[in-house]
N, C-alpha and C. Protein backbone atom coordinates (compact mmCIF):
# COMPACT_ATOMS: atom_id res chain seq x y z
N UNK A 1 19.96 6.66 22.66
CA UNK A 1 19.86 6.25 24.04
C UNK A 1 18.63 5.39 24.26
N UNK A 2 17.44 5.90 23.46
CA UNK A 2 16.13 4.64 23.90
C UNK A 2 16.48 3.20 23.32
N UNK A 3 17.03 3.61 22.28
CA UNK A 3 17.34 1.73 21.51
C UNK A 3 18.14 1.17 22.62
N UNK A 4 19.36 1.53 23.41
CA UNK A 4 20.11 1.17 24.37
C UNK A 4 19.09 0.41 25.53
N UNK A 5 17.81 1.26 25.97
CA UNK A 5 17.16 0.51 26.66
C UNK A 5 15.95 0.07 26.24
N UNK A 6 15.80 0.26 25.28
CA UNK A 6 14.19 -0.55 24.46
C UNK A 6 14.75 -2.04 24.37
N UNK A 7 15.85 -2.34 23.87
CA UNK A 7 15.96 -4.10 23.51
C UNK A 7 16.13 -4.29 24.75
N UNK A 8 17.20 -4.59 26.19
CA UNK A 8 16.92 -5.40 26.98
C UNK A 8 15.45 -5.49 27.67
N UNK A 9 14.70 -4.07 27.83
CA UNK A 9 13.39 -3.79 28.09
C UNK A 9 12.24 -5.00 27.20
N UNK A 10 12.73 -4.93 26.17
CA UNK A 10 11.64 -5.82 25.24
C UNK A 10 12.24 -7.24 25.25
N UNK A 11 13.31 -7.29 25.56
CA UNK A 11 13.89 -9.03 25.82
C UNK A 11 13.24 -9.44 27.33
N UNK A 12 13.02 -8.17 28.19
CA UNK A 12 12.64 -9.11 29.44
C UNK A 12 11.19 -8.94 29.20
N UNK A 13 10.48 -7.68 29.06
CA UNK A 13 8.71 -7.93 28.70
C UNK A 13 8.84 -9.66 27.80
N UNK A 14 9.21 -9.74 27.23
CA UNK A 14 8.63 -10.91 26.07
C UNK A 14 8.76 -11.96 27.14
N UNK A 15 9.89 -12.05 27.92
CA UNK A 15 10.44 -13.20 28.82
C UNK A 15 9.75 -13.56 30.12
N UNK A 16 8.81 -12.21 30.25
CA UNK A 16 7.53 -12.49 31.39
C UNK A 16 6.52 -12.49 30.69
N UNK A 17 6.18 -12.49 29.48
CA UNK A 17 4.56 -12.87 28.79
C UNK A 17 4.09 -13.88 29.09
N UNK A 18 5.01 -14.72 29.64
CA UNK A 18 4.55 -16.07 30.02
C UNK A 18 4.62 -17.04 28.51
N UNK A 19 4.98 -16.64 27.63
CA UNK A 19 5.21 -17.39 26.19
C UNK A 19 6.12 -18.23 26.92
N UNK A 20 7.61 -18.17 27.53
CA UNK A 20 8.97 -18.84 27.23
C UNK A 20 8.11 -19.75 29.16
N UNK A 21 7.72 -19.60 29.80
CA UNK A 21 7.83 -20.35 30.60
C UNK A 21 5.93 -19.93 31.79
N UNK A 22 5.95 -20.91 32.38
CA UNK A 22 4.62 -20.59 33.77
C UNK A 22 5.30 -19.36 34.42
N UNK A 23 4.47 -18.37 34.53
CA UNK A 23 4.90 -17.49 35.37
C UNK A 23 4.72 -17.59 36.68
N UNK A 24 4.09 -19.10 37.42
CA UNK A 24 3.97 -18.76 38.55
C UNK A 24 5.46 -19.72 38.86
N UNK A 25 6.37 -20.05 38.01
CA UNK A 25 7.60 -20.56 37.98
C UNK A 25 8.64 -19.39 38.49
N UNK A 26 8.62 -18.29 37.59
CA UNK A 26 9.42 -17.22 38.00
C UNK A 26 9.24 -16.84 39.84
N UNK A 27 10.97 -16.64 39.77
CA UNK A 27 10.49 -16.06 41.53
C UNK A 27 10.02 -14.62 41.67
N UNK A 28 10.01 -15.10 43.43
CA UNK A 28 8.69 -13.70 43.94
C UNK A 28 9.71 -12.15 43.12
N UNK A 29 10.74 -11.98 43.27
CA UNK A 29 11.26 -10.68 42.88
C UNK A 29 10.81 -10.10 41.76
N UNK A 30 11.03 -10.89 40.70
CA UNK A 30 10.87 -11.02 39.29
C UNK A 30 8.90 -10.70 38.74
N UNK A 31 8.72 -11.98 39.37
CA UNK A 31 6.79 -12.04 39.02
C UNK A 31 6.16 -10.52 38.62
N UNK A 32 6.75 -9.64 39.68
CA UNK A 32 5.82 -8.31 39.53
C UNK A 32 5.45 -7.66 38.47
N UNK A 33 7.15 -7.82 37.72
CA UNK A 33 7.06 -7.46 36.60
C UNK A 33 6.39 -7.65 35.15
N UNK A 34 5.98 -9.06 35.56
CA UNK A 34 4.78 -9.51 34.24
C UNK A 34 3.86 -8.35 34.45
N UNK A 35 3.36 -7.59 35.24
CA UNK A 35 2.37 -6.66 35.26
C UNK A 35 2.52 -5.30 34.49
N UNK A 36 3.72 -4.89 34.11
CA UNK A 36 3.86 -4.04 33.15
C UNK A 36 4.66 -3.91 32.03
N UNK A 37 4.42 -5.10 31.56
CA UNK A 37 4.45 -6.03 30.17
C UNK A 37 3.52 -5.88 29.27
N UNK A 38 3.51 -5.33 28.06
CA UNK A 38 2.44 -5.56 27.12
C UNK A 38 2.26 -6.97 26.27
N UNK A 39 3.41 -7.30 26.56
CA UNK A 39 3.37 -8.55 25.91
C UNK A 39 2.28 -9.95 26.93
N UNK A 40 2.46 -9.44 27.91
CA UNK A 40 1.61 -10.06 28.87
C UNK A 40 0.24 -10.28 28.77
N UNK A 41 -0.30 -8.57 28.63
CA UNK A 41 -1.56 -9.01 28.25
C UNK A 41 -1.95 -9.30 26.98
N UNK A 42 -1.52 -9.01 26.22
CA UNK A 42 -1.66 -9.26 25.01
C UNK A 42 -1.17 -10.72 24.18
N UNK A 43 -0.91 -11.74 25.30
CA UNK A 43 -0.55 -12.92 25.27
C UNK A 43 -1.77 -13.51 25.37
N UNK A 44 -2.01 -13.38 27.17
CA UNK A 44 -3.24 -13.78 27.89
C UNK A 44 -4.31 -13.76 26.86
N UNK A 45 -4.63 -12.49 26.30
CA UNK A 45 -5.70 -12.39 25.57
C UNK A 45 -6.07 -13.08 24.15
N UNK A 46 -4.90 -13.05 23.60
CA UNK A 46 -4.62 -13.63 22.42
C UNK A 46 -5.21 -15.53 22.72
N UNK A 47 -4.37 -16.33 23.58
CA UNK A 47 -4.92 -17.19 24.36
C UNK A 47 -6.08 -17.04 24.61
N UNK A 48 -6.83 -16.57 25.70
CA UNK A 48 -8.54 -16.89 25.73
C UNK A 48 -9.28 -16.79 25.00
N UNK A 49 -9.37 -15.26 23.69
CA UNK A 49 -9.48 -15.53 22.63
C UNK A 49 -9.96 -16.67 21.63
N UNK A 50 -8.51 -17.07 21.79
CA UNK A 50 -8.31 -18.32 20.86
C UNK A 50 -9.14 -19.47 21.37
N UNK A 51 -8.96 -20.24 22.39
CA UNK A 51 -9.62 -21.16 23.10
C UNK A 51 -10.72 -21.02 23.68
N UNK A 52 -11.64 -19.65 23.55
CA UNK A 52 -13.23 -19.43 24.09
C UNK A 52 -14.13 -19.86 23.11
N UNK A 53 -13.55 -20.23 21.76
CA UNK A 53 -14.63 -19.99 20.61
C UNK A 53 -14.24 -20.79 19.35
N UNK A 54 -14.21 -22.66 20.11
CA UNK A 54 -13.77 -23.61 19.19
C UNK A 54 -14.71 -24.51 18.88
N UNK A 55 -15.24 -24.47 17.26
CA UNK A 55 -16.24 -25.18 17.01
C UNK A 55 -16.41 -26.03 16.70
N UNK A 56 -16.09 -27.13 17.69
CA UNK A 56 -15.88 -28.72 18.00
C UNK A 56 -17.17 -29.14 18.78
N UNK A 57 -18.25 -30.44 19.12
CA UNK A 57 -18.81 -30.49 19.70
C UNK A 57 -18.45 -31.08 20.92
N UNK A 58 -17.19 -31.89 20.78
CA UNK A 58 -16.84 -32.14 22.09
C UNK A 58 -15.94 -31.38 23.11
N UNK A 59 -15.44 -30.14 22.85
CA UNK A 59 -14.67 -28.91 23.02
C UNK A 59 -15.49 -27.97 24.48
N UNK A 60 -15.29 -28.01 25.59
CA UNK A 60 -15.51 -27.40 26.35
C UNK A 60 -14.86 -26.47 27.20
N UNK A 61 -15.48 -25.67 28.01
CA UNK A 61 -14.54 -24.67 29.03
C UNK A 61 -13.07 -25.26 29.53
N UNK A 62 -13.53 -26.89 29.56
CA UNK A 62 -12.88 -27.32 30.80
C UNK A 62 -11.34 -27.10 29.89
N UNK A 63 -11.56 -27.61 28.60
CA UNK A 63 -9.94 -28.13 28.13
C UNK A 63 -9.72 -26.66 27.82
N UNK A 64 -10.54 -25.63 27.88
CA UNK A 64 -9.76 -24.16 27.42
C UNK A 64 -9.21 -23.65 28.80
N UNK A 65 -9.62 -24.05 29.80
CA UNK A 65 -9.15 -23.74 31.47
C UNK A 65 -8.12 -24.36 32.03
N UNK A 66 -7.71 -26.02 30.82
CA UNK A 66 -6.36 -27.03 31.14
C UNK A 66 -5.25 -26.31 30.51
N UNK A 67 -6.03 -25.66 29.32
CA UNK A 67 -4.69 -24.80 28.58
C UNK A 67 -4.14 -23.68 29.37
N UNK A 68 -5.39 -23.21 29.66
CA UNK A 68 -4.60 -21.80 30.67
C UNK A 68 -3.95 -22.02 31.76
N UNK A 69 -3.94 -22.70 32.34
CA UNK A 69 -3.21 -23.34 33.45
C UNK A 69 -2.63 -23.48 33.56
N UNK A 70 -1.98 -24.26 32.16
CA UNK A 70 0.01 -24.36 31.97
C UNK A 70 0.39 -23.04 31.52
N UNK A 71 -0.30 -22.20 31.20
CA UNK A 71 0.64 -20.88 31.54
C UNK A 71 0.44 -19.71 32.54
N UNK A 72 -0.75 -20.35 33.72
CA UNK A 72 -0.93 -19.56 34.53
C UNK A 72 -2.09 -18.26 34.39
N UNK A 73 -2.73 -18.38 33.34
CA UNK A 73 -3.67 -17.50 32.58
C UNK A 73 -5.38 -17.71 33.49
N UNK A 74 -5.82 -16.94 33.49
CA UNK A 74 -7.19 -17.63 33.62
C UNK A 74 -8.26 -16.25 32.94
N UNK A 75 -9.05 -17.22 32.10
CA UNK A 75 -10.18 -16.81 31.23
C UNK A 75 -10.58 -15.46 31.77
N UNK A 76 -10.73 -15.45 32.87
CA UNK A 76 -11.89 -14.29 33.01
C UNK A 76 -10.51 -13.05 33.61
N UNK A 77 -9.71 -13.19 33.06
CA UNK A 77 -9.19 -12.07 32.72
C UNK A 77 -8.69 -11.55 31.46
N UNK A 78 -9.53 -11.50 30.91
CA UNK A 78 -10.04 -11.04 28.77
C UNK A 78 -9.95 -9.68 29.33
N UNK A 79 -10.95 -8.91 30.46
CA UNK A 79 -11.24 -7.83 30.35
C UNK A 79 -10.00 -7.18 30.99
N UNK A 80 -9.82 -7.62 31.66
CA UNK A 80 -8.13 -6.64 32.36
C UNK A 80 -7.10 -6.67 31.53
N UNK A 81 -7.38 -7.73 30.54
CA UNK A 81 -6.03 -7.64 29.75
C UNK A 81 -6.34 -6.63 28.43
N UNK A 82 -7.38 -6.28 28.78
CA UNK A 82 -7.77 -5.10 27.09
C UNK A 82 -7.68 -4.19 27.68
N UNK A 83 -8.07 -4.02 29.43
CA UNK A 83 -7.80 -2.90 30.20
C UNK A 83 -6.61 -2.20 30.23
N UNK A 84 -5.77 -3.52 30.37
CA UNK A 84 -4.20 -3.48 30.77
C UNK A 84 -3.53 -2.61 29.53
N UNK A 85 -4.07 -3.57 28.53
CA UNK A 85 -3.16 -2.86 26.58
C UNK A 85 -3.62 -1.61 27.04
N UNK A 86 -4.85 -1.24 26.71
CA UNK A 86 -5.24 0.11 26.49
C UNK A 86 -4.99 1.21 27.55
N UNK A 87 -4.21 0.58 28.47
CA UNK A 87 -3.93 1.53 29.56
C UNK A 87 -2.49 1.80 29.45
N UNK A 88 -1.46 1.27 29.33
CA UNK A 88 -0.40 0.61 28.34
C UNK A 88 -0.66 2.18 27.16
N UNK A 89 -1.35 1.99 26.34
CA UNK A 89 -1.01 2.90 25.00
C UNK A 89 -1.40 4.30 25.83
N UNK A 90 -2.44 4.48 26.28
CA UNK A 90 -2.60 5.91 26.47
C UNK A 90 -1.65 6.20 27.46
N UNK A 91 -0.76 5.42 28.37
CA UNK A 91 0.47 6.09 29.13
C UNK A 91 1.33 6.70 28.09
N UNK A 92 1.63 5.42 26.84
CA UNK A 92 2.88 6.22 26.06
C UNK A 92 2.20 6.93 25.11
N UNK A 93 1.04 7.12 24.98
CA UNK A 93 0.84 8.58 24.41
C UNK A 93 0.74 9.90 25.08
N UNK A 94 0.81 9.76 26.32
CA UNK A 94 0.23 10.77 27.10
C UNK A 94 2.14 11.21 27.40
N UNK A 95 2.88 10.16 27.65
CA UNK A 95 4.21 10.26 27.75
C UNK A 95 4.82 10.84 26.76
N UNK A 96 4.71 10.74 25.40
CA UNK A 96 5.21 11.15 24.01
C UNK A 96 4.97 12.35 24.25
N UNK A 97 3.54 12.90 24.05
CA UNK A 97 3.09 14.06 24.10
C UNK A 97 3.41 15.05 25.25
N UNK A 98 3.72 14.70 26.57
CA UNK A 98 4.37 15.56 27.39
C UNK A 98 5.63 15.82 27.10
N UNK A 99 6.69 14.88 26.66
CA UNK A 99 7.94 14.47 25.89
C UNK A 99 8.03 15.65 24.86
N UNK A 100 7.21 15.46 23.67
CA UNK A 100 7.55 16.64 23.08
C UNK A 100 6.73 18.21 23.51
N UNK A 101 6.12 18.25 24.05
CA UNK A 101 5.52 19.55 24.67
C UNK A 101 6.91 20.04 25.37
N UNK A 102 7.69 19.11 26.33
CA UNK A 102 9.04 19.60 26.87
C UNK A 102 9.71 20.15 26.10
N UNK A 103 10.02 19.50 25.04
CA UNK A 103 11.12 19.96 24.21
C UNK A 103 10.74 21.11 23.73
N UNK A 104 9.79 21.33 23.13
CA UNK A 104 9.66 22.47 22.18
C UNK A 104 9.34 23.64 23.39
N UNK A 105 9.51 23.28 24.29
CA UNK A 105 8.90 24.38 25.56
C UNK A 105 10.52 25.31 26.15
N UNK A 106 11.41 24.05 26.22
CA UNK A 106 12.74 24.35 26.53
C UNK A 106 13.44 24.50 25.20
N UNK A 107 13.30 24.43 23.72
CA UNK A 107 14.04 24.86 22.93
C UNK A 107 13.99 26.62 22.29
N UNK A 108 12.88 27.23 23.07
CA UNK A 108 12.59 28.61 22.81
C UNK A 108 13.69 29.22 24.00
């Protein structure tokens, strides 16, 4: 039953990471959902990342702030997006672990 809803679940997270298109393209219904996407932040981040720390001398903020732009990203959210992952894992661990605490609670 989870594989049934893990792939369309992980076809639409990937499809709001903002990889396949600008998310400020997607409509208002839809948008919200980039917010509980791991692929989201872990896009964003991957991106600023990448473009904060290029050792070119003519390479500045500005063209790492032109990049983020076409996907709607902006730099100074590095820290919400490590916030975001890591808030992200300890739900589904905290979820797993209540998950099986159930079971073995109702199989006695």
């Amino acid at each position: 039953v989870a594989i049934a809803f893990a792939v369309p679940a992980s076809g639409l997270f990937a499809l709001l990471s903002g990889l396949y298109g600008n998310l400020s393209n997607f409509p208002i219904y839809i948008r919200w959902m980039q917010w509980t996407s791991w692929f989201r932040y872990g896009f964003e981040a991957l991106l600023v990342n990448q473009w904060s720390h290029v050792d070119d001398s003519k390479w500045s903020d500005k063209y790492r702030d032109i990049i983020l732009s076409k996907y709607s990203f902006n730099a100074d959210n590095f820290t919400f997006d490590i916030i975001g992952l890591s808030s992200i894992v300890v739900f589904f661990y905290v979820a797993g672990y209540v998950s099986l605490f159930l079971r073995i609670r109702f199989s006695r």
